[in-house]
Protein backbone atom coordinates (compact mmCIF):
# COMPACT_ATOMS: atom_id res chain seq x y z
CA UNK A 1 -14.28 13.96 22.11
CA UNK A 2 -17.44 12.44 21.08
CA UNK A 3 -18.97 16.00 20.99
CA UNK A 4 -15.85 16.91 18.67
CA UNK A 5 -16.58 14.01 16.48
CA UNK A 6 -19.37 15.32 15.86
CA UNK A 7 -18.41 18.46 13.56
CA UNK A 8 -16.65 15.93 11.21
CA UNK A 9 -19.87 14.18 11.15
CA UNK A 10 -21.76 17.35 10.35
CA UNK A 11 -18.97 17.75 7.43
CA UNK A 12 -19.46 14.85 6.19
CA UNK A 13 -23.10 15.00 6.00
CA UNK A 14 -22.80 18.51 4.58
CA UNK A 15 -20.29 16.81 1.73
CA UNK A 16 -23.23 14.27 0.62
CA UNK A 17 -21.75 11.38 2.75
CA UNK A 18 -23.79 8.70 3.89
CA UNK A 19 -24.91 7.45 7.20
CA UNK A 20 -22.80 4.13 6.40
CA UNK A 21 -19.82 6.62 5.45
CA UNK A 22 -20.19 8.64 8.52
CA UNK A 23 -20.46 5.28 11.06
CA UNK A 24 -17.33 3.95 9.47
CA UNK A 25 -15.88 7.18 10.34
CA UNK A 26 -16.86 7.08 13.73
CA UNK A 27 -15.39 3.35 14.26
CA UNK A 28 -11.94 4.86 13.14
CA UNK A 29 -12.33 8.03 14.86
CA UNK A 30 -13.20 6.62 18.15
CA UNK A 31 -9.82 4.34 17.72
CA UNK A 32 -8.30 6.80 17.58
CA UNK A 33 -8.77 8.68 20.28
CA UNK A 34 -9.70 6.11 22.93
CA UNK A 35 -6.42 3.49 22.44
CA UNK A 36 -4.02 5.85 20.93
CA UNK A 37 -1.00 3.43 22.29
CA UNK A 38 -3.17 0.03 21.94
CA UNK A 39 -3.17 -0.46 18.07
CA UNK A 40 0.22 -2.11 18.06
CA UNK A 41 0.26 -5.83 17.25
CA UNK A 42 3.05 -7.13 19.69
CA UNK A 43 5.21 -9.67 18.28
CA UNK A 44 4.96 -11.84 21.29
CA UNK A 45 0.89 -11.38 20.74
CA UNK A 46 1.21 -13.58 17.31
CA UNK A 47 2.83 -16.70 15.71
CA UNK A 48 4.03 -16.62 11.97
CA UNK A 49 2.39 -17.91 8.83
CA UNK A 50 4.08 -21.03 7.94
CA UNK A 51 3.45 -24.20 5.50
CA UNK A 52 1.03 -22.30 3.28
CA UNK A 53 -0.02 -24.66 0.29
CA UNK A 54 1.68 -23.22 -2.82
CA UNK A 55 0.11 -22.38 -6.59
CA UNK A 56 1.87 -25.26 -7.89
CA UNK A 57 0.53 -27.86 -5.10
CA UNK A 58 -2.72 -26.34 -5.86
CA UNK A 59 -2.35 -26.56 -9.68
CA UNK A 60 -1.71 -30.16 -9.61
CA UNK A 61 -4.92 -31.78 -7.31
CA UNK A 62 -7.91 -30.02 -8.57
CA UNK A 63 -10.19 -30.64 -11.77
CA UNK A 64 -9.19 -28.58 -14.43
CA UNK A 65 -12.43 -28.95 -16.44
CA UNK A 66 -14.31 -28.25 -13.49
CA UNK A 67 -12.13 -25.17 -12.62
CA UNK A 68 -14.46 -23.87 -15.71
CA UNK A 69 -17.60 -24.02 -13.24
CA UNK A 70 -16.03 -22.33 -10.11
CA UNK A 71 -14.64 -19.31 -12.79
CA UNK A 72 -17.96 -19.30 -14.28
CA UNK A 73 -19.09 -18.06 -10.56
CA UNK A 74 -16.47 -15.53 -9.74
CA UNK A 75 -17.06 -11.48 -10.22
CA UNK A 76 -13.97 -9.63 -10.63
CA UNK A 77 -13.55 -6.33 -8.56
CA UNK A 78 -10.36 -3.48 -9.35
CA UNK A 79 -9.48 -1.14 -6.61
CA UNK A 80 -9.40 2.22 -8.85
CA UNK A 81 -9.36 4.87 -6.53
CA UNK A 82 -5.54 5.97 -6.49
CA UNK A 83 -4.46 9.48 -8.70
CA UNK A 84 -0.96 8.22 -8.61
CA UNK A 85 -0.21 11.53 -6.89
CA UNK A 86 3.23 9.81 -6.15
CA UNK A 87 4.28 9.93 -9.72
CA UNK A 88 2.39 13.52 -10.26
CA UNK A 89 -0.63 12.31 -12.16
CA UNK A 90 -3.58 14.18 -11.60
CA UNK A 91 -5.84 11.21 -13.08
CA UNK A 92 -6.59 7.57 -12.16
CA UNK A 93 -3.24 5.60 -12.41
CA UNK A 94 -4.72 2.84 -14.43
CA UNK A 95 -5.37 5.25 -17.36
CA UNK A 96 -1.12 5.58 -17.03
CA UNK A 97 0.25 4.09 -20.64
CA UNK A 98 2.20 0.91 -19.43
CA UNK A 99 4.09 -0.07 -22.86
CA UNK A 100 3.25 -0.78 -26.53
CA UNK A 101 1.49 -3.87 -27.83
CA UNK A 102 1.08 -4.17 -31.44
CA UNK A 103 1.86 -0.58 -32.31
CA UNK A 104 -0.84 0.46 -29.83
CA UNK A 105 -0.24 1.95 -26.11
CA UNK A 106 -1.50 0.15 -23.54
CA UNK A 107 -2.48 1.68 -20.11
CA UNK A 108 -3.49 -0.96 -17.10
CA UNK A 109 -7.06 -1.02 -17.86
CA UNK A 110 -6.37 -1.75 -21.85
CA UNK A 111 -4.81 -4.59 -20.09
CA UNK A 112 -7.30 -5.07 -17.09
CA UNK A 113 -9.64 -5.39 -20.06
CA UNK A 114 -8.22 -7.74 -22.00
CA UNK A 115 -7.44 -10.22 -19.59
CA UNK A 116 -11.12 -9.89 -18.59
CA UNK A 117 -12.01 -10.15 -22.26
CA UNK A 118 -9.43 -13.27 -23.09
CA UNK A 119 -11.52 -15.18 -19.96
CA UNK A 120 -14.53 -14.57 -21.24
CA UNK A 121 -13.81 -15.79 -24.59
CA UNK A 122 -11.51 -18.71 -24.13
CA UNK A 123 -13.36 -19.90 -21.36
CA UNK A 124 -16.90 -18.80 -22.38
CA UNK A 125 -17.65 -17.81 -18.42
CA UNK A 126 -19.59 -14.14 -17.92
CA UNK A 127 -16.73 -13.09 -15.50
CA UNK A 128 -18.58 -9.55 -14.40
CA UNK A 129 -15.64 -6.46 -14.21
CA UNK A 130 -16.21 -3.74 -11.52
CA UNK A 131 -14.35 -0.56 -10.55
CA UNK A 132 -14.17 0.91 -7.06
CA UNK A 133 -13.35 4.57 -8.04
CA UNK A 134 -12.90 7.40 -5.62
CA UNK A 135 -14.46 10.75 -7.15
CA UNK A 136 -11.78 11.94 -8.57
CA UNK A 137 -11.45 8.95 -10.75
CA UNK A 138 -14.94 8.01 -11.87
CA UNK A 139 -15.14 10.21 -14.65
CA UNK A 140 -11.93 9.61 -16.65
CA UNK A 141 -12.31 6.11 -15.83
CA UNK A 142 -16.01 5.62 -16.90
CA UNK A 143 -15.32 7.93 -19.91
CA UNK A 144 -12.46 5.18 -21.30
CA UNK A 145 -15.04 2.29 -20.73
CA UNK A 146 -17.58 3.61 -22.50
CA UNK A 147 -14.84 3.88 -25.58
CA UNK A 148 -14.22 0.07 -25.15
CA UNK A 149 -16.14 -1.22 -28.21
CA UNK A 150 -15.34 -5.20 -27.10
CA UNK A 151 -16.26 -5.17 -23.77
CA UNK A 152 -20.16 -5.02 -23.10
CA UNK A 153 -21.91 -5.70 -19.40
CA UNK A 154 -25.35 -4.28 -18.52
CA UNK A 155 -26.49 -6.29 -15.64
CA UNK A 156 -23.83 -6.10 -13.32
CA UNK A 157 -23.10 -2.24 -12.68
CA UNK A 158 -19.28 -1.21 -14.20
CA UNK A 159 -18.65 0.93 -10.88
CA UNK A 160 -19.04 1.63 -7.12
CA UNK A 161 -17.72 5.11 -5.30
CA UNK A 162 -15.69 4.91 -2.44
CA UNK A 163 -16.44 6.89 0.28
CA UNK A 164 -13.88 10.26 1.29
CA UNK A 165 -13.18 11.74 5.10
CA UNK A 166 -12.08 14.94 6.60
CA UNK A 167 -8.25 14.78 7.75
CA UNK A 168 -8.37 15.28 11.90
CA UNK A 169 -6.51 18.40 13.40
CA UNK A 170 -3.72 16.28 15.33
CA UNK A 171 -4.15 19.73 17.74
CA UNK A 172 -7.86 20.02 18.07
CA UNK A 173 -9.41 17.06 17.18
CA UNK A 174 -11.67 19.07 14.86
CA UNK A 175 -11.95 18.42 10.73
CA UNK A 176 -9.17 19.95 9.53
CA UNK A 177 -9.67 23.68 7.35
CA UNK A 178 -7.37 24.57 4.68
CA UNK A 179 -9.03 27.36 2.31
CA UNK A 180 -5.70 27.41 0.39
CA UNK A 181 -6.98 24.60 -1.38
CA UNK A 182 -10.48 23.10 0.72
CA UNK A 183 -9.67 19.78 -1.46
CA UNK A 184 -6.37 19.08 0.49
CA UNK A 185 -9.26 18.69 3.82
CA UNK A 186 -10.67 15.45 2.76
CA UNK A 187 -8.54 12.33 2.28
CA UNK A 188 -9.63 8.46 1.08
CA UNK A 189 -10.37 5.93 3.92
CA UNK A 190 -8.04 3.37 2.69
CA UNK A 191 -9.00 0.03 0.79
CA UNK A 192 -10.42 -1.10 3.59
CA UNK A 193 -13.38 1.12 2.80
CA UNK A 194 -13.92 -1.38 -0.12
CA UNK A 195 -16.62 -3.26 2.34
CA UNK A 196 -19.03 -0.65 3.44
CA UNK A 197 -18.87 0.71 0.03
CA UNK A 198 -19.99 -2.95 -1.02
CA UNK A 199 -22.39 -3.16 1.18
CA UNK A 200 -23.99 0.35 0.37
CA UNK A 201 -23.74 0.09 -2.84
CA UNK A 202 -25.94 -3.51 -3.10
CA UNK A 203 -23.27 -5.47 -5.92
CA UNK A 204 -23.08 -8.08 -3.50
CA UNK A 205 -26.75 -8.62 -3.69
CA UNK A 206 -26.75 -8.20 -7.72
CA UNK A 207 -24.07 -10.56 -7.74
CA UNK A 208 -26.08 -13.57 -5.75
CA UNK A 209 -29.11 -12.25 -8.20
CA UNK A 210 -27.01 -13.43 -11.07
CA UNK A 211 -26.01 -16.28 -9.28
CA UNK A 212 -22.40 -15.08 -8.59
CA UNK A 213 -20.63 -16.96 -5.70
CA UNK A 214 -17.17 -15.51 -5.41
CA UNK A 215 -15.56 -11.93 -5.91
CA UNK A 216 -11.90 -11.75 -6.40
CA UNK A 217 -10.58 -8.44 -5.64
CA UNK A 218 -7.10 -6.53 -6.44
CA UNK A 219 -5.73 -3.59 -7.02
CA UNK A 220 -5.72 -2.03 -10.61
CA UNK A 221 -2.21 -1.00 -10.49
CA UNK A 222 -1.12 -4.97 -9.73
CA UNK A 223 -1.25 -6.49 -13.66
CA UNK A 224 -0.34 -9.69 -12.52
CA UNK A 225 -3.60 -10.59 -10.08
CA UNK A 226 -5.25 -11.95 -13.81
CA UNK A 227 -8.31 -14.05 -12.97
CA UNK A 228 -8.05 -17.57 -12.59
CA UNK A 229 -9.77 -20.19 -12.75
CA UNK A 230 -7.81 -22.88 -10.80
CA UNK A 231 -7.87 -20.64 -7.67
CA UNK A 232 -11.17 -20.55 -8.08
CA UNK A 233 -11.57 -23.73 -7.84
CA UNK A 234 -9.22 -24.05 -5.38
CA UNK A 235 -11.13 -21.48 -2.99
CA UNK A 236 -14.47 -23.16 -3.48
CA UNK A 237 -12.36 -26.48 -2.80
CA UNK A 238 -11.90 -25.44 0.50
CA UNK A 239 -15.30 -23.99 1.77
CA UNK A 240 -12.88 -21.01 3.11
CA UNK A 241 -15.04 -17.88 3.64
CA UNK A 242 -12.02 -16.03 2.43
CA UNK A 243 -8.70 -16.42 1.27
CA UNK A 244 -5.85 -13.89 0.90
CA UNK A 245 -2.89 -14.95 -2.01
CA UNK A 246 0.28 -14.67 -0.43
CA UNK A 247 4.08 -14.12 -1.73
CA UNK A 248 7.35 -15.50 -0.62
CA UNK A 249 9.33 -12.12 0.92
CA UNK A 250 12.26 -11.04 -0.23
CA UNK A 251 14.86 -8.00 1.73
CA UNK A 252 12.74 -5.76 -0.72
CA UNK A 253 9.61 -6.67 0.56
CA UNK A 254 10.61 -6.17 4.34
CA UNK A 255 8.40 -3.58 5.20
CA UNK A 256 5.26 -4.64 3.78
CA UNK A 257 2.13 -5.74 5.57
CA UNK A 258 2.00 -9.65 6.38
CA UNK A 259 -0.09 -11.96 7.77
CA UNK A 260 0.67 -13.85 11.09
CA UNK A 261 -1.83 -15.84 13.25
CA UNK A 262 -3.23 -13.84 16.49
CA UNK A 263 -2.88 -16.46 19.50
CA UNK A 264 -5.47 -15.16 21.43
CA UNK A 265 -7.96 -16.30 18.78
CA UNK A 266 -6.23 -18.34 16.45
CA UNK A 267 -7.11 -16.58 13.40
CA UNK A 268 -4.83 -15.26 10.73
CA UNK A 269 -4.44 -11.28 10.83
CA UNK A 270 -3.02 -8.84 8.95
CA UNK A 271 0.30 -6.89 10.19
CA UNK A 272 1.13 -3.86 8.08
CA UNK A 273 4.48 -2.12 9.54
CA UNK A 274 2.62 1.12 10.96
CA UNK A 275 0.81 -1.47 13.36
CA UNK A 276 4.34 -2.89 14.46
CA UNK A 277 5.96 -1.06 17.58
CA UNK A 278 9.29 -0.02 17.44
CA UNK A 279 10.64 -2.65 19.46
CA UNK A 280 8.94 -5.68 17.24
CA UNK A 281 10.67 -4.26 13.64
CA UNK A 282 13.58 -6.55 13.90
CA UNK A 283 11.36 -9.46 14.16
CA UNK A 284 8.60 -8.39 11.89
CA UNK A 285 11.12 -7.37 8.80
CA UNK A 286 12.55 -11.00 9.43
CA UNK A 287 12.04 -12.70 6.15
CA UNK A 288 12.87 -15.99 7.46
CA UNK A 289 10.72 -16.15 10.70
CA UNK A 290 8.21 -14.46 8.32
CA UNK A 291 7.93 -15.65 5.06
CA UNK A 292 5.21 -14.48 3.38
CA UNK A 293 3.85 -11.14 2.23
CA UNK A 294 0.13 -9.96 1.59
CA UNK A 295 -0.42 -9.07 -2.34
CA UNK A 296 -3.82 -7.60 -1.70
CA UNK A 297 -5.31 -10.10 -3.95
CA UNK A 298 -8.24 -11.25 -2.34
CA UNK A 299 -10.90 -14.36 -2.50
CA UNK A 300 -14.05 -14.00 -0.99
CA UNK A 301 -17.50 -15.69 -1.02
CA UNK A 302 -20.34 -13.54 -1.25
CA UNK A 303 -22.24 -14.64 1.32
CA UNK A 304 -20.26 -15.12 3.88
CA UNK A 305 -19.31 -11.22 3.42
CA UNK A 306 -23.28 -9.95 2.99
CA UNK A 307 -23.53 -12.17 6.44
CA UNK A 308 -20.51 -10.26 7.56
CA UNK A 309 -21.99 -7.15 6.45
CA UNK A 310 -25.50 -7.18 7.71
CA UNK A 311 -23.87 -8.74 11.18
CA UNK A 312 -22.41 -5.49 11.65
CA UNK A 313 -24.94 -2.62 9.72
CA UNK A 314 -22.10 -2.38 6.90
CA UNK A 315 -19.39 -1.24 8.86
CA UNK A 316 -16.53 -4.16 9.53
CA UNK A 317 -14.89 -3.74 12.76
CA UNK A 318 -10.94 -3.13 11.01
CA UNK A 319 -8.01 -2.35 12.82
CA UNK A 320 -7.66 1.32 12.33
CA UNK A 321 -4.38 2.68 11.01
CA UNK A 322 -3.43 6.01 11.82
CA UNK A 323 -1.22 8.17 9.83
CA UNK A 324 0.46 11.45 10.75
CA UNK A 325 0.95 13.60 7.91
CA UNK A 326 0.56 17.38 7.09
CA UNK A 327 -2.44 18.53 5.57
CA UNK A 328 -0.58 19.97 2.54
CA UNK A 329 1.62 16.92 1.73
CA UNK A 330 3.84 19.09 -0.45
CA UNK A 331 4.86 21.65 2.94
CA UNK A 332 5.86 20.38 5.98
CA UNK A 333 5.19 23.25 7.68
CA UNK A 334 1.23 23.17 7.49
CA UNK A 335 -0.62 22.03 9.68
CA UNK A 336 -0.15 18.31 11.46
CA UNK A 337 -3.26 16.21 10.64
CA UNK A 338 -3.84 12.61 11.14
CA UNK A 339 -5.56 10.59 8.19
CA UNK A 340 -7.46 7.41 9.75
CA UNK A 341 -7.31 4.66 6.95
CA UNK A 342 -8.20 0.55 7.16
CA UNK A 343 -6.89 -1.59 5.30
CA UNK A 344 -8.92 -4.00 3.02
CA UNK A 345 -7.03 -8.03 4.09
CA UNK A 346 -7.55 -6.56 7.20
CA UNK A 347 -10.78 -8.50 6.86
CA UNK A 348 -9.39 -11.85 7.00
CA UNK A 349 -9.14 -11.29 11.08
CA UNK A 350 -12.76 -11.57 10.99
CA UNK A 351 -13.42 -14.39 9.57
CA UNK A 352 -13.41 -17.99 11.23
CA UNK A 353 -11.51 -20.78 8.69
CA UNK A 354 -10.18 -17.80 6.23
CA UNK A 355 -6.62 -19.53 4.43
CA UNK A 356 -4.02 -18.10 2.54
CA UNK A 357 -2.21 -19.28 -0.71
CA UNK A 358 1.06 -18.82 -1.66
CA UNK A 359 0.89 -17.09 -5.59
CA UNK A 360 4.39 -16.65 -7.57
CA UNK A 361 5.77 -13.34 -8.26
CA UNK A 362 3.92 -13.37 -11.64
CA UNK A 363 0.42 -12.32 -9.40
CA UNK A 364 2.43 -9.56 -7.78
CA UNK A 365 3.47 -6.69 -10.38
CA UNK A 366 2.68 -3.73 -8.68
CA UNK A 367 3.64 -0.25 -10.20
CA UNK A 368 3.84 2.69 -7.29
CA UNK A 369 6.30 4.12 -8.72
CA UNK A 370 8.45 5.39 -11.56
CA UNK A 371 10.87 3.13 -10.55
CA UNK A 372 8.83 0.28 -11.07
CA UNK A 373 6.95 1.74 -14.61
CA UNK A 374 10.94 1.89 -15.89
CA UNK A 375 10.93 -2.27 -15.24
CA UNK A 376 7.21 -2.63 -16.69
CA UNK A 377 8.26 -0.51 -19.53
CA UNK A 378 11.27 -2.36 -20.23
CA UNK A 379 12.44 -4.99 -22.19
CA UNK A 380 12.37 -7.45 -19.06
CA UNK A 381 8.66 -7.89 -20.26
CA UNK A 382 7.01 -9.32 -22.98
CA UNK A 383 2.69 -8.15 -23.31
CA UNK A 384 1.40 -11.84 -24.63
CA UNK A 385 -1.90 -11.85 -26.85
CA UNK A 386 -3.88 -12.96 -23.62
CA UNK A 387 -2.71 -9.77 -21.75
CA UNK A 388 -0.16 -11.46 -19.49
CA UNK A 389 2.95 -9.20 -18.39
CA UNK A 390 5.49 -12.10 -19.11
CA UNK A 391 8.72 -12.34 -18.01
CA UNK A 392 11.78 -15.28 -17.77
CA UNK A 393 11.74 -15.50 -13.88
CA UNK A 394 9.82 -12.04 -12.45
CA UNK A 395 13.20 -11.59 -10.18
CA UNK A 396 13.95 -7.47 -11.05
CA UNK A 397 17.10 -5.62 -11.16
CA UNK A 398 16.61 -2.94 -8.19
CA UNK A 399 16.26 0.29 -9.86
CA UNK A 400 17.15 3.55 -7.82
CA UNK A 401 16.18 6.74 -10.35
CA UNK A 402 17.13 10.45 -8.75
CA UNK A 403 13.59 11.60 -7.84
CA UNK A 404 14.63 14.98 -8.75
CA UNK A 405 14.40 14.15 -12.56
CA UNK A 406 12.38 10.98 -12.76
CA UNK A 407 9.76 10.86 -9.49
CA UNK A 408 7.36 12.58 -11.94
CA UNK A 409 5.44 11.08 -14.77
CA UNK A 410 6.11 14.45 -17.53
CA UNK A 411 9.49 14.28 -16.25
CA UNK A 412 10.28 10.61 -16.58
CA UNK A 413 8.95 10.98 -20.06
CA UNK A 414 10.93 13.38 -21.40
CA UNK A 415 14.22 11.91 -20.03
CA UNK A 416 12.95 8.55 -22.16
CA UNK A 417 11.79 9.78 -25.20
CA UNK A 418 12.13 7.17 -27.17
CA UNK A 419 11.86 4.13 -24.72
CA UNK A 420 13.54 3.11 -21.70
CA UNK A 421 16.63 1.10 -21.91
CA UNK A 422 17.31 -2.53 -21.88
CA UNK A 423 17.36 -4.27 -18.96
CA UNK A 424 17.49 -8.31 -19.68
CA UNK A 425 21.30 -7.86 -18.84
CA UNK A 426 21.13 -5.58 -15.40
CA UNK A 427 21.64 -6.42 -12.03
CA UNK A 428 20.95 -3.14 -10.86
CA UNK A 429 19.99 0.36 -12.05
CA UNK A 430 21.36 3.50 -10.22
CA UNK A 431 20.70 7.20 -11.87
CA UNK A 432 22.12 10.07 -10.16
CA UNK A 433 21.35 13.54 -12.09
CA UNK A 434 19.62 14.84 -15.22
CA UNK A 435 20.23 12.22 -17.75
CA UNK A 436 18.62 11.81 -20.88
CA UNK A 437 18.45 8.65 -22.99
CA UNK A 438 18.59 8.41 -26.66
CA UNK A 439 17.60 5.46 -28.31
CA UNK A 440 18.83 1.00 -28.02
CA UNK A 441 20.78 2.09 -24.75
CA UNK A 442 21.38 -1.16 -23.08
CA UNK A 443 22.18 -1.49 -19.25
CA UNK A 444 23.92 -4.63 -17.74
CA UNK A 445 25.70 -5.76 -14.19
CA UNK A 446 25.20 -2.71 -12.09
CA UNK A 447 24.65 -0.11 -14.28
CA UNK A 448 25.18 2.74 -12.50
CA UNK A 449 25.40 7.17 -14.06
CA UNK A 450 26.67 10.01 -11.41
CA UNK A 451 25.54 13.18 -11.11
CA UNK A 452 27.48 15.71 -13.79
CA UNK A 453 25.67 18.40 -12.51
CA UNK A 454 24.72 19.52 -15.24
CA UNK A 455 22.12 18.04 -18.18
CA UNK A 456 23.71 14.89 -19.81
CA UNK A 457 23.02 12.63 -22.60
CA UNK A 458 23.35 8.93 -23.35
CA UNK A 459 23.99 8.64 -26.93
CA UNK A 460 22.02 5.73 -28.75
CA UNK A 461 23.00 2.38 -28.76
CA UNK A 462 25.42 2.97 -25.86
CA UNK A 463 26.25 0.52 -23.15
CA UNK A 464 25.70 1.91 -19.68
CA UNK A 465 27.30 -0.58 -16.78
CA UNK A 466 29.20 -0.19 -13.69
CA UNK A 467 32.00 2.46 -14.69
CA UNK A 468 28.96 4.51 -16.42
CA UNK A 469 29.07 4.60 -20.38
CA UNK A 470 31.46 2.32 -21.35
CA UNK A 471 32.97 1.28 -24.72
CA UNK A 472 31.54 -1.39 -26.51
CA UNK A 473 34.87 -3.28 -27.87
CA UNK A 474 33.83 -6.18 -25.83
CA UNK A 475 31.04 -7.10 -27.55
């Protein structure tokens, strides 16, 4: 297989990819094919996470004043690589418009931007902003920066590339070819790819240049990981190499990855569900016996990770996770590929002493999908000055839209067209069919609209609840 491996390679190299790209490649590839049935983390293999110290705890035994010093250290990294293919973008998902704010539309990195922006001003720290962008979302995403007449940096570079790979003929073993459309061949490494990119790219070393200790890296689609200063002081409190922020589970968050402590070494690991056998899923989607979810907002010091790095010639050792997927996502009839990915808090089963810290709901605001824009859109938030999504108690009516109407972005937009309803009085939100909304609609209890099968139309200022649209002689 090693000989096969080695016509990816030559695709890669043919593609422009680096030596550090191809290597990383290799690791996954060689995962793959060599333990097949040993990338399972076995329940009886790991102990849960339990007793984490909580935000609050924290917030209440360090130095506030100092705080100012630790901030004053920390680089801020965004994970920008996604198209939000899911919703049918064909551009980076943080150029998505999120809601208005002032009469002006705000997409995440308006926000991203101003919360950077508010931290450097209040706080009068240099707090450095970098993208990782795949390339298919440099451009549009360098483009908007360069538009951004408040926010300046010149020392610290605005952007690193992630790296791409060929998808792996499940049949063959061979890069996958697809001359329908060659793009569909290649597919993103996962965010795990965030540390050879790092490590290629040399921020870490402009970083310690500039006399940056700490990175805190998140996701761009997540507007609630804001920086902070009392976790940084918090995390250089503890002399942890690296710290992942945590959040209490709920049934909704089940199935996402968690982090449990590996008894053969004693070090905290990441679990995501793929890496759970079938016979552990009971256990692992047990919110009780585990708590805690990972919110891929990550605290590490720079250099413990360039020690990291250099330890192993920029390419981490990661659990590999393997996913089985066509190469044409849209037809399940083409051909069966696997896509190799890591994943980035992965990492923290590398490192000796790395801690977690339990973060409120407010540092977890994810948007994958349309279903989740229709809460950030809503009325259920408030956009402050300092760029904070606010909201009474961040606990979210479960919203369930018909993907046949809503899944996509265009189409979501034109069944809103003037905003989507209210949602301060919903329990739950359940559209089934092709309904549009006029304007002031307000949803409460468990608002719920069956399929007519046919186009339909919520007047304005009509109250949508369990029985559909209802009358308003209540009120």
């Amino acid at each position: 297989m090693n000989d096969v491996f080695e016509h990816s390679a030559r695709k890669m190299h043919d593609k422009g990819m680096s030596d550090v790209a191809i290597a990383q490649f290799r690791h996954a590839y060689n995962v793959w094919t060599d333990a097949k049935e040993n990338t399972w983390i076995r329940e009886a293999d790991v102990e849960p996470l339990q007793g984490v110290p909580s935000f609050h705890d924290v917030y209440e035994t360090i130095d506030h004043d100092k705080a100012v010093q630790a901030f004053a250290k920390t680089a801020f990294l965004k994970l920008n690589g996604g198209l939000g293919t899911s919703m049918g973008l064909q551009c980076a998902k943080s150029l998505l418009p999120v809601r208005r704010h002032k009469a002006k539309q705000m997409r995440f990195i308006d926000i991203i931007i101003g919360q950077v922006l508010t931290a450097r001003t209040r706080l009068d720290v240099p707090l450095p902003l970098t993208f990782m962008n795949s390339f298919r979302t440099s451009a549009d995403t360098m483009k908007v920066l360069k538009h951004q007449r408040k926010f300046k940096q010149t020392e610290i570079p605005l952007e690193i590339i992630q790296h791409q790979e060929p998808k792996i003929d499940v049949a063959t073993g061979e890069p996958v070819s697809w001359p329908a459309n060659p793009g569909l061949e290649w597919c993103p490494p996962g965010h795990g790819d965030l540390f050879s990119t790092l490590w290629e790219s040399g921020l870490l070393d402009v970083l310690h240049e500039h006399g940056f200790e700490y990175l805190f890296i998140s996701n761009s689609d997540n507007l609630g990981a804001r920086p902070s200063r009392t976790l940084a002081q918090y995390f250089e409190n503890t002399g942890a190499p690296f710290m992942v922020e945590v959040a209490n589970r709920t049934y909704a968050d089940r199935k996402g990855g968690h982090i449990v402590r590996d008894h053969a070494t004693g070090r905290l690991i990441l679990r995501e569900m793929s890496q759970v056998h079938p016979d552990d899923k009971s256990c692992a989607q047990d919110i009780h016996k585990h708590p805690y979810f990972n919110t891929n907002n990550i605290w590490v010091r720079i250099d413990a990770l360039r020690d990291m790095l250099a330890e192993h010639d920029g390419v981490l050792p990661l659990p590999v996770i393997i996913n089985n997927k066509t190469v044409d996502p849209t037809d399940p009839d083409s051909t069966k590929v696997v896509q190799l990915e890591t994943a980035m808090g992965a990492a923290v089963g590398l490192f000796d002493g790395a801690i977690c810290v339990q973060v409120d709901r407010m540092r977890f605001l994810p948007v994958k999908t349309t279903n989740d824009l229709f809460i950030m859109r809503s009325d259920r938030f408030h956009l402050t000055d300092s760029y904070e999504m606010e909201d009474g108690n961040y606990i979210f009516p479960n919203v369930d839209l018909d993907p046949r109407y809503y899944k996509n972005i265009e189409d979501f937009n034109e069944h809103f067209p003037y905003n989507v309803p209210s949602l301060a009085a919903a329990n739950s939100v359940t559209i089934k069919g092709d309904w549009t909304f006029g304007r002031d609609v307000i949803m409460f209890a468990d608002a719920k609209l069956d399929d007519r099968e046919e186009p339909s139309y919520v007047p304005n200022g009509e109250y949508v609840g369990p029985m559909g649209i209802e009358p308003d002689d209540w009120v």
